[in-house]
Protein backbone atom coordinates (compact mmCIF):
# COMPACT_ATOMS: atom_id res chain seq x y z
CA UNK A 1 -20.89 -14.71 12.58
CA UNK A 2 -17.97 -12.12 12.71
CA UNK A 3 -17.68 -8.49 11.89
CA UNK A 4 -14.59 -7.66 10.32
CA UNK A 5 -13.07 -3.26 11.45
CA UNK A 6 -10.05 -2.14 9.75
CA UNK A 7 -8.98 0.85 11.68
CA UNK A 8 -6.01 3.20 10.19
CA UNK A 9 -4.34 -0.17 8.41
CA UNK A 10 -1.09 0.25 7.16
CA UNK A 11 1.37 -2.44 6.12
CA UNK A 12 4.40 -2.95 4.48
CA UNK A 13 6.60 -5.42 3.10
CA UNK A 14 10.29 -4.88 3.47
CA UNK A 15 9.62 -1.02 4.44
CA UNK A 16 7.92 -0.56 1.04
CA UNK A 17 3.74 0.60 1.84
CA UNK A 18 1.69 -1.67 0.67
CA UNK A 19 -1.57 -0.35 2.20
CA UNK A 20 -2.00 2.98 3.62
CA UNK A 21 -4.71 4.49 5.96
CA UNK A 22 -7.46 1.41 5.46
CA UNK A 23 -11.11 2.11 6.87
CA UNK A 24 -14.04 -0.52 6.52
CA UNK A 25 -16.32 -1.55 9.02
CA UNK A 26 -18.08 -4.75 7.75
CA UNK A 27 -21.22 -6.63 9.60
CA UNK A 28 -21.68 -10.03 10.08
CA UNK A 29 -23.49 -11.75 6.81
CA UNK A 30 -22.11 -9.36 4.54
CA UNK A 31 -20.91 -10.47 0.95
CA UNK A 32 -18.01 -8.00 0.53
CA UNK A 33 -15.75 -7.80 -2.59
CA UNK A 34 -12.51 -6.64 -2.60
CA UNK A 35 -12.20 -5.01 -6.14
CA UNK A 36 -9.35 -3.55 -7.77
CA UNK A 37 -6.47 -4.08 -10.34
CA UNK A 38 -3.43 -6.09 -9.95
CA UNK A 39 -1.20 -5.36 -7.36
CA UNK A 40 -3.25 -2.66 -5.66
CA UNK A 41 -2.91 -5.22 -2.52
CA UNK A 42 -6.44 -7.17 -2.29
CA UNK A 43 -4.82 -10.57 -1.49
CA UNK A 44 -2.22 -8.81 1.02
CA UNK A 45 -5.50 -7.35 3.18
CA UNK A 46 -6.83 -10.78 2.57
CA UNK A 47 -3.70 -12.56 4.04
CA UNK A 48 -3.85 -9.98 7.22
CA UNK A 49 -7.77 -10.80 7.66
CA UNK A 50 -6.53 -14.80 7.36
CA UNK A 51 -3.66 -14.37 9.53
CA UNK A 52 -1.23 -15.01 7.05
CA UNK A 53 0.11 -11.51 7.80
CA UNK A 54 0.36 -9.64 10.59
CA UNK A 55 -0.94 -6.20 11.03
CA UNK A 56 -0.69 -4.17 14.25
CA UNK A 57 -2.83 -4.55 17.17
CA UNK A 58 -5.95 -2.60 16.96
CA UNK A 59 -5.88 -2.06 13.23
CA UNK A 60 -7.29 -5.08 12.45
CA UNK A 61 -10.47 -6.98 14.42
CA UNK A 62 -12.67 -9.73 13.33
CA UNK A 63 -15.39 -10.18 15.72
CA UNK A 64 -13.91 -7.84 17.55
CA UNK A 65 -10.62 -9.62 18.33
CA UNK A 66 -7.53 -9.06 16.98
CA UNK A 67 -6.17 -11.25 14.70
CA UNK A 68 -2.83 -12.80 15.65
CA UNK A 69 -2.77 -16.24 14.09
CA UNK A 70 -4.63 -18.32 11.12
CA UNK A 71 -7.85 -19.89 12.12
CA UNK A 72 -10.03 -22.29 11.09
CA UNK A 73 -12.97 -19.51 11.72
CA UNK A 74 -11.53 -17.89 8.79
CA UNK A 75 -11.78 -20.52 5.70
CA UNK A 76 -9.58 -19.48 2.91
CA UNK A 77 -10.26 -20.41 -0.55
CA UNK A 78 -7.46 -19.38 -3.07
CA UNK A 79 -6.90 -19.25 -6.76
CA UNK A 80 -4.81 -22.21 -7.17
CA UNK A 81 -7.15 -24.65 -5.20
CA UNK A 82 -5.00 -25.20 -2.23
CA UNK A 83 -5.62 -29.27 -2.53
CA UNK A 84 -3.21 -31.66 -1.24
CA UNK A 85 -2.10 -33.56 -4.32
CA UNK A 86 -1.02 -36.79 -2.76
CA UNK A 87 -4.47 -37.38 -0.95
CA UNK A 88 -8.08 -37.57 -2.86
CA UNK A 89 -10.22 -35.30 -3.46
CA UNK A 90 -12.87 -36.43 -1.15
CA UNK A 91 -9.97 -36.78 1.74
CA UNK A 92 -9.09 -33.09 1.10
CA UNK A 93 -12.38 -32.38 2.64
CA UNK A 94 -11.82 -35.02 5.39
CA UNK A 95 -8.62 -33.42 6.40
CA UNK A 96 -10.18 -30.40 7.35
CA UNK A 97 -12.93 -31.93 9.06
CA UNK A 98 -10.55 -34.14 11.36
CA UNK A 99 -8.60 -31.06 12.25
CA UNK A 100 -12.16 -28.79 12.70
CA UNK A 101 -13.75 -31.38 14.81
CA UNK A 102 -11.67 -33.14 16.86
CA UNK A 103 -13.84 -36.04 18.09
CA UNK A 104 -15.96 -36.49 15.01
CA UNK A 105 -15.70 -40.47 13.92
CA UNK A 106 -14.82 -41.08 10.86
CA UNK A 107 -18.32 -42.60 9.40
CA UNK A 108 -19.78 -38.92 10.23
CA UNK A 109 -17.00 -37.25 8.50
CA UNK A 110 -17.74 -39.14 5.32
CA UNK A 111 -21.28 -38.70 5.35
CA UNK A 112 -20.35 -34.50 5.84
CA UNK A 113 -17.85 -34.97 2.76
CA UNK A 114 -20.49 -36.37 0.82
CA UNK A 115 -23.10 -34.33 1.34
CA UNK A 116 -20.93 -31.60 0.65
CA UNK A 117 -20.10 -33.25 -2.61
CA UNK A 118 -23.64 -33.76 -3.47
CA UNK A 119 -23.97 -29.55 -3.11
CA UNK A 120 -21.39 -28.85 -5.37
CA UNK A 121 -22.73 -31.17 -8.06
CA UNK A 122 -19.86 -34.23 -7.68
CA UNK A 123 -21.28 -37.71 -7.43
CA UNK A 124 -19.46 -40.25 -4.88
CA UNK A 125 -17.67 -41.08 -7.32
CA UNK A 126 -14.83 -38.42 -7.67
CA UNK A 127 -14.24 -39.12 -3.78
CA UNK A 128 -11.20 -41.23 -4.51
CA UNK A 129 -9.35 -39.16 -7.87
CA UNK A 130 -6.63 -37.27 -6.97
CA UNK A 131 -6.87 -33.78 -6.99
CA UNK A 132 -4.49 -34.37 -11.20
CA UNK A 133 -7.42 -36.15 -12.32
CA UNK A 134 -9.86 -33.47 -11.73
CA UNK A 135 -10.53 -30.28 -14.10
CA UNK A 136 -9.80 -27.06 -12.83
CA UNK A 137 -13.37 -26.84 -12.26
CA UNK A 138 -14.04 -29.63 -10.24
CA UNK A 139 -11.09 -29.01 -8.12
CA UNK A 140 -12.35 -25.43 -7.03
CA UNK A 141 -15.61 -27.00 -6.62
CA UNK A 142 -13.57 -29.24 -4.11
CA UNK A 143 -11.91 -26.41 -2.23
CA UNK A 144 -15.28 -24.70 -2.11
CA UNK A 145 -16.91 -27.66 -0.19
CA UNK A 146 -13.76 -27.69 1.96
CA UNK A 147 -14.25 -24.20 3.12
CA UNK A 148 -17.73 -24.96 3.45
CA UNK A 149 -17.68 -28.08 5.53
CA UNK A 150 -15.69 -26.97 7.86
CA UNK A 151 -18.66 -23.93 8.70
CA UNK A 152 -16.37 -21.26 9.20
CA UNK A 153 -18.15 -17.28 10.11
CA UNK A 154 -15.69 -16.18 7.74
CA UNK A 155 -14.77 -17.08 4.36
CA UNK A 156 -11.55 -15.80 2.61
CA UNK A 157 -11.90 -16.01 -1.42
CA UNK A 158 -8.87 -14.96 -3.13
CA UNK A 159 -9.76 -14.59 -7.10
CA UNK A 160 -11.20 -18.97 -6.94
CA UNK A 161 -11.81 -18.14 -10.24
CA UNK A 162 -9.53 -15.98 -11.99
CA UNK A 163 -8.14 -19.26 -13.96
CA UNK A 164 -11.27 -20.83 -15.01
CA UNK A 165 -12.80 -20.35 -18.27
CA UNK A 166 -16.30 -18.04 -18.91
CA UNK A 167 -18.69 -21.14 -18.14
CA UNK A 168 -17.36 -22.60 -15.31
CA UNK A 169 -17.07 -19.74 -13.74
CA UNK A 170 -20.57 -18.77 -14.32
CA UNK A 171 -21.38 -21.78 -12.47
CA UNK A 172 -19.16 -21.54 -9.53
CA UNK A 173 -19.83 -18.04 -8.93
CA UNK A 174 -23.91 -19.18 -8.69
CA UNK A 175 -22.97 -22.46 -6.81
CA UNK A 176 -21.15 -19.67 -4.35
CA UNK A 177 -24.28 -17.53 -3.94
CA UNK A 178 -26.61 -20.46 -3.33
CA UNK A 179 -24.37 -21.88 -0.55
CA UNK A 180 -24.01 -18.87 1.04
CA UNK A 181 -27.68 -17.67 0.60
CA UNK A 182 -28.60 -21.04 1.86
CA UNK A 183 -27.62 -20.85 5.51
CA UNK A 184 -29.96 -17.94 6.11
CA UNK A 185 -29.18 -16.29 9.24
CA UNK A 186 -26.20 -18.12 9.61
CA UNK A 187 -25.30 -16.76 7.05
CA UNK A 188 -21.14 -16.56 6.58
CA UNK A 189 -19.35 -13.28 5.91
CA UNK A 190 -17.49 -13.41 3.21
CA UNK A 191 -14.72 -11.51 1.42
CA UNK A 192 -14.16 -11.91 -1.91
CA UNK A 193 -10.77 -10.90 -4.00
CA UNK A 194 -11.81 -10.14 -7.58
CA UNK A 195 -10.14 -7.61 -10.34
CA UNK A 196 -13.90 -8.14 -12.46
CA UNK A 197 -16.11 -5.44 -12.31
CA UNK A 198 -18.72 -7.75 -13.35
CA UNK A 199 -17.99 -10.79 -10.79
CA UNK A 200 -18.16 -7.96 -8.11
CA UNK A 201 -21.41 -6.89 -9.01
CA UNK A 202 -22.92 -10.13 -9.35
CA UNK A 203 -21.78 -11.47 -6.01
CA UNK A 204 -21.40 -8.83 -3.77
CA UNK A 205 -23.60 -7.36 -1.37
CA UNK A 206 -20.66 -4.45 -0.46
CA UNK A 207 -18.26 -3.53 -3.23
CA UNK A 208 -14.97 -2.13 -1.79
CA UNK A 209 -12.95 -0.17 -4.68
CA UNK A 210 -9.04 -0.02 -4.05
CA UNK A 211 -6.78 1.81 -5.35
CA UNK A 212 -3.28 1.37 -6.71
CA UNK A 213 -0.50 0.76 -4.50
CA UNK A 214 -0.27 2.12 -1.32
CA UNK A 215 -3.46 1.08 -1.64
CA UNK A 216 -6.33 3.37 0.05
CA UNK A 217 -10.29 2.68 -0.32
CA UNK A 218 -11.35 5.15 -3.10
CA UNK A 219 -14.80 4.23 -3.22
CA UNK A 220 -17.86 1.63 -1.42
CA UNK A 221 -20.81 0.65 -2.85
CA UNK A 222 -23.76 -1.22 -0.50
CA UNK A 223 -26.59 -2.84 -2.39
CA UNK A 224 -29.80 -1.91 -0.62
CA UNK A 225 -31.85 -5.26 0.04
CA UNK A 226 -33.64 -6.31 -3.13
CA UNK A 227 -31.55 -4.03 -5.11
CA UNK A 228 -28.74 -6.56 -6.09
CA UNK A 229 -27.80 -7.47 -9.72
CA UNK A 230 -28.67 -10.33 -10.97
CA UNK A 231 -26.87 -12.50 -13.66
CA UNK A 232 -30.62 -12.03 -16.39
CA UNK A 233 -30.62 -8.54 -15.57
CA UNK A 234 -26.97 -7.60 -15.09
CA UNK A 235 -26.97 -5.57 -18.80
CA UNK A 236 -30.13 -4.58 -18.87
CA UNK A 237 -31.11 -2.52 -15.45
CA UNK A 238 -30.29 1.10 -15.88
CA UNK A 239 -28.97 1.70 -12.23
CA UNK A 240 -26.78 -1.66 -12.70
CA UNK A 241 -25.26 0.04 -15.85
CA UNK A 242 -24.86 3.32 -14.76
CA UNK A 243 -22.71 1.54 -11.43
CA UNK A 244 -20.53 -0.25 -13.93
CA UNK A 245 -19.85 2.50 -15.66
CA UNK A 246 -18.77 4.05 -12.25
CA UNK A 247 -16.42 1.64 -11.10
CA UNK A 248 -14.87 1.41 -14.45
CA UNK A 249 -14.86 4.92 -14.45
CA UNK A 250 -13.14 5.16 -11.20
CA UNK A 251 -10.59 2.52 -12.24
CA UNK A 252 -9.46 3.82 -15.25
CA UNK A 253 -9.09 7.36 -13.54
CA UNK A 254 -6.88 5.64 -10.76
CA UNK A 255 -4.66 4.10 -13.40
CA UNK A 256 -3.84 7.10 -15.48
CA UNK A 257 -2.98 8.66 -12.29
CA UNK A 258 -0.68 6.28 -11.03
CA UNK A 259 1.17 6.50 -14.93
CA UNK A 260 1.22 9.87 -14.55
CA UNK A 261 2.64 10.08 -10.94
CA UNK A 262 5.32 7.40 -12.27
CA UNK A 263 6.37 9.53 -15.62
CA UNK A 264 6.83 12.64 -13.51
CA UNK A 265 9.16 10.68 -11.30
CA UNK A 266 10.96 9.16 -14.02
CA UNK A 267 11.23 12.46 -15.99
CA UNK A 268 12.25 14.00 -12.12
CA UNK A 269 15.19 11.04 -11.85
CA UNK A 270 16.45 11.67 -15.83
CA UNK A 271 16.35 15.53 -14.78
CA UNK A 272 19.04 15.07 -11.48
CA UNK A 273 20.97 12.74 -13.56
């Protein structure tokens, strides 16, 4: 299992800041989500933790290394499924298998896919549809047992659900929590991207609330053990509201701050010209 530190994290694409002055220290196990509204840079501190992106040495450490390349320690599950479309479904899952476990035969690797299968709810037979054939559903399910098979300490989730309709999400959000909850102290850490108040609170254990662009970390939120939402209780548990409330709070105040920082300069640019 790997902590993840983010010391003094800056980047920037093409000179223009796209995160300033990150702090988080995350332990191993933890369910963190990565909340905030579009563009604020969630997915870019994603990419850096994935190795997609490179951040400066020291800024950055997952298990107290720095990360210099992608891994397949750090699983990454993103919104548009990642599946290879010429292979099956069920060979999407073997892929990453061959590559994770170099001498595994391929009779074990099977068996793996299809228990994997059987945890997200998918009988043998969707093993050999093409990744076209599926719903958008069943293909995240797919990706999900992907990431999972390969039994990464880390798993990267970058909004998996963001194009999925109110059920299906639902579902894969509980499939998520049972998986991970499932491993017990083997528990993976995981960071989720998500711009849903609501998703955060029902999945995370650690709530990380960024804020616009350079992004900075404008509020955290750690769920003592026993205190976490749950979906029955979610709009019904005082504390739970009064949280949401919070975070919406805090969201809308960050906004209108960033609209009114961007008039000023625009009324500041009319003024010199």
């Amino acid at each position: 299992m790997f902590d993840v530190s983010l010391r003094h994290l800056r980047f920037a694409y093409d000179k223009e800041l796209v995160l300033g002055d990150i702090n988080l220290e995350t332990r191993a196990g933890d369910f963190v989500c990565l909340l905030g509204q579009s563009g604020c840079g969630k997915s870019t501190l994603l990419r850096l933790i994935a190795g997609l992106e490179r951040s400066d040495p020291g800024q950055l450490l997952v298990g107290g290394k720095p990360v210099e390349r992608p891994s397949l320690d750090r699983a990454m599950i993103f919104q548009d499924y990642g599946l290879f479309p010429w292979m099956s479904a069920g060979d999407n899952i073997d892929i990453a298998l061959r590559q994770k476990f170099k001498g595994m035969e391929k009779a074990e690797r099977r068996k793996i896919t299809l228990e994997w299968m059987k945890n997200i709810e998918l009988d043998e037979g969707f093993y050999d549809k093409l990744p076209l054939e599926l719903s958008g559903g069943q293909r995240q399910r797919f990706a999900i047992a992907r990431a999972f098979a390969i039994d990464p300490p880390l798993l990267l989730m970058d909004e998996p659900f963001g194009a999925l309709d109110a059920v299906t999400k639902s579902l894969l959000q509980d499939t998520v929590l049972e998986l991970w909850q499932k491993v017990g102290e083997r528990r993976k850490t995981v960071f989720f991207v998500t711009h849903s108040v609501d998703e955060a609170l029902i999945l995370g254990t650690h709530i990380v609330l960024m804020g616009q662009s350079p992004s900075r970390i404008i509020h955290t939120h750690a769920f003592a053990p026993g205190e976490k939402p749950h979906r029955d209780t979610m709009y019904s548990d005082p504390k739970v509201m009064e949280l949401r409330n919070h975070l919406i709070r805090l969201i809308e105040e960050d906004i209108q701050q960033k609209v009114k920082s961007q008039k000023l300069g625009a009324a500041g640019g009319a003024g010199k010209a």
